[in-house]
Protein backbone atom coordinates (compact mmCIF):
# COMPACT_ATOMS: atom_id res chain seq x y z
CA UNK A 1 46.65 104.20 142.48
CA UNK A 2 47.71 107.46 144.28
CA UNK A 3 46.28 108.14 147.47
CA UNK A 4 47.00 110.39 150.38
CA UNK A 5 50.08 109.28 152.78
CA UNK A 6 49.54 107.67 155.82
CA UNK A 7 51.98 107.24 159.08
CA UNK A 8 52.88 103.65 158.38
CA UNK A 9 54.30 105.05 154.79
CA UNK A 10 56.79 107.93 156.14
CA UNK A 11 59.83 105.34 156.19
CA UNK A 12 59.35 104.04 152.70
CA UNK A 13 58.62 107.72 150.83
CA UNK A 14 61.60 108.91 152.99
CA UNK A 15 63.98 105.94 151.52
CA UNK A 16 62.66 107.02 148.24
CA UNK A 17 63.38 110.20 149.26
CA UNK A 18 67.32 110.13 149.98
CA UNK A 19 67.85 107.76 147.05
CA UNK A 20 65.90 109.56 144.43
CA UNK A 21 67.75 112.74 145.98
CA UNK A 22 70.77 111.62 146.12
CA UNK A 23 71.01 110.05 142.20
CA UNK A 24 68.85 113.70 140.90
CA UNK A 25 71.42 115.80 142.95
CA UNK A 26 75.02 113.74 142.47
CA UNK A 27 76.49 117.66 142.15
CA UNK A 28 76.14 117.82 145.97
CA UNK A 29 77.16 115.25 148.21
CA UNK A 30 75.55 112.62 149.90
CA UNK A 31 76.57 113.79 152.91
CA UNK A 32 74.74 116.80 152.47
CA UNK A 33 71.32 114.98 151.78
CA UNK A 34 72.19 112.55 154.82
CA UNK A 35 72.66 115.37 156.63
CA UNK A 36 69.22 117.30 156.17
CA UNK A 37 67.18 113.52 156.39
CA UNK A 38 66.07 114.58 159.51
CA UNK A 39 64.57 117.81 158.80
CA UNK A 40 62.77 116.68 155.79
CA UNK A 41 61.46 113.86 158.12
CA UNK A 42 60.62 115.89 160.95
CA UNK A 43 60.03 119.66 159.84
CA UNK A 44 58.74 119.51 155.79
CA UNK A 45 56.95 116.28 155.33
CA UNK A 46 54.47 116.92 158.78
CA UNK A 47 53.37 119.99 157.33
CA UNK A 48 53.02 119.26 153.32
CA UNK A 49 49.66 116.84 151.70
CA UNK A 50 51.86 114.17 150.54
CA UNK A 51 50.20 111.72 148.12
CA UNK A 52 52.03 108.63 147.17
CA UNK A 53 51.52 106.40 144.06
CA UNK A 54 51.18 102.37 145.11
CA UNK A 55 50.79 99.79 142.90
CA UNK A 56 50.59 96.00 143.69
CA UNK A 57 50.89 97.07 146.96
CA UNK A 58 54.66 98.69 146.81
CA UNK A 59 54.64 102.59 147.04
CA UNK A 60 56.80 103.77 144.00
CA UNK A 61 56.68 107.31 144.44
CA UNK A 62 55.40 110.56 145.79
CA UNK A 63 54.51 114.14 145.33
CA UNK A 64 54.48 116.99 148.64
CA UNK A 65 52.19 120.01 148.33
CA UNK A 66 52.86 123.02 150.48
CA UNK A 67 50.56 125.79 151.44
CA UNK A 68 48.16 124.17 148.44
CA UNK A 69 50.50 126.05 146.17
CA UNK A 70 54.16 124.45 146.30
CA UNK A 71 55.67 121.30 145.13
CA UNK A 72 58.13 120.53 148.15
CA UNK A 73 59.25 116.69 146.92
CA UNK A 74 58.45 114.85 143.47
CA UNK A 75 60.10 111.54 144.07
CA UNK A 76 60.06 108.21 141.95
CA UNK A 77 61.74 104.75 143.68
CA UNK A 78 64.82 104.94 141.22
CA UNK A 79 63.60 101.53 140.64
CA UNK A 80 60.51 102.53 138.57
CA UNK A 81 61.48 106.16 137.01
CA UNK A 82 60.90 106.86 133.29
CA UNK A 83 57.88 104.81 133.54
CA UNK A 84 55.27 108.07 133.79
CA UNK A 85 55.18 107.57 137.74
CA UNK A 86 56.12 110.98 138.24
CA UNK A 87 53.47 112.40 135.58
CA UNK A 88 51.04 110.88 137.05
CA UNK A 89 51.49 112.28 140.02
CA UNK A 90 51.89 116.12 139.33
CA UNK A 91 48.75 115.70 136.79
CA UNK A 92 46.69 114.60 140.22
CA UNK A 93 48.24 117.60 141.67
CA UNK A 94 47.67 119.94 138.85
CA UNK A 95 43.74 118.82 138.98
CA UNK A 96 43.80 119.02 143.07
CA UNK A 97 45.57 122.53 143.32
CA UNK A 98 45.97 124.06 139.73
CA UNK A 99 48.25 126.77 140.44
CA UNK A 100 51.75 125.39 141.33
CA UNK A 101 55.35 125.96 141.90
CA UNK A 102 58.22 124.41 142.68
CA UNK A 103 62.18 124.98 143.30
CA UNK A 104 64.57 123.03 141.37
CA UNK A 105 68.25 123.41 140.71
CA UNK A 106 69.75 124.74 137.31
CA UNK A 107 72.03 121.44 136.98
CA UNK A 108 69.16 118.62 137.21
CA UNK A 109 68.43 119.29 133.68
CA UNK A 110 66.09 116.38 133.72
CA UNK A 111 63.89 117.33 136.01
CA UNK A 112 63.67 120.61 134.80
CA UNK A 113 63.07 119.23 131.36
CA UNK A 114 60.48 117.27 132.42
CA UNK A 115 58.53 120.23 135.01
CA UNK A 116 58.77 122.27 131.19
CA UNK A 117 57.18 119.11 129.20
CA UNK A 118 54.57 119.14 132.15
CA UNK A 119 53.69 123.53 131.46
CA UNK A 120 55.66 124.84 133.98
CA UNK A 121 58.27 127.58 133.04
CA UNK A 122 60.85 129.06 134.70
CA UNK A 123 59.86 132.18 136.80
CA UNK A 124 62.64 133.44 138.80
CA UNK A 125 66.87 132.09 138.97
CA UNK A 126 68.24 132.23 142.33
CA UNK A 127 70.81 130.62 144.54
CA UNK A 128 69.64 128.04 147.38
CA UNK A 129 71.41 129.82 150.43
CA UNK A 130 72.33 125.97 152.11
CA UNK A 131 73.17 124.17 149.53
CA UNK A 132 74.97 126.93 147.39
CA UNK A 133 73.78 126.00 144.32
CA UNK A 134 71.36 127.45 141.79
CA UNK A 135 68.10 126.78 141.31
CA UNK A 136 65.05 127.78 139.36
CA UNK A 137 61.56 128.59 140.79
CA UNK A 138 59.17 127.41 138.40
CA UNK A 139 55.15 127.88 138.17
CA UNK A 140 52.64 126.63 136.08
CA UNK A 141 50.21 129.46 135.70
CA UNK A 142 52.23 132.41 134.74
């Protein structure tokens, strides 16, 4: 079932979110993801529509929208990935907010194979000014 996030869920999507983050993005350090926990917490997630997938009551992932418009987070418990978690959840977001992008680095090839399998294509190459690496912005109505 995916539903929209409530308070007592912000601890568990968070430890999704540094775990899921951290095995994606093992180009950049842990450290580094440690290290910007708090503003995720704090700054992104209060003002994105998070919606979570939960089944048998455990949350096993969840998907951030921004402005209506941007994927901030796509995360799947590492526990439960490859088992269409994540495609569930951006097809609910395609049908809530049609037009979306997103921002995700050149080196996670799998995610960026998967946002292609899912329509979206690469619209602009740029580097990520904190992190240092590359990443893609990618939409799928363009």
């Amino acid at each position: 079932m995916i539903r929209k996030l409530t308070n007592i869920d912000r601890d568990k999507i968070m430890d999704i979110w540094l775990e899921s983050t951290v095995r994606a993005h093992n180009f950049i350090s842990r450290e580094y993801w440690e290290n910007n926990y708090k503003v995720v917490k704090d700054v992104y997630m209060p003002i994105a529509d998070t919606f979570v997938y939960e089944e048998d009551g455990e949350i096993r992932g969840f998907i951030s929208i921004i402005n209506n418009e941007f994927i901030g987070a796509l995360f799947v418990d590492v526990k439960f990935q490859g088992m269409g978690i994540g495609s569930k959840l951006i097809d609910y977001s395609i049908e809530k907010y049609k037009k979306l992008t997103l921002a995700v680095y050149k080196e996670n090839q799998k995610s960026v194979e998967f946002y292609n399998r899912k329509g979206f294509k690469i619209i602009e190459e740029g580097l990520n000014e904190d992190s240092g690496y590359t990443e893609y912005i990618m939409g799928n109505k363009i």
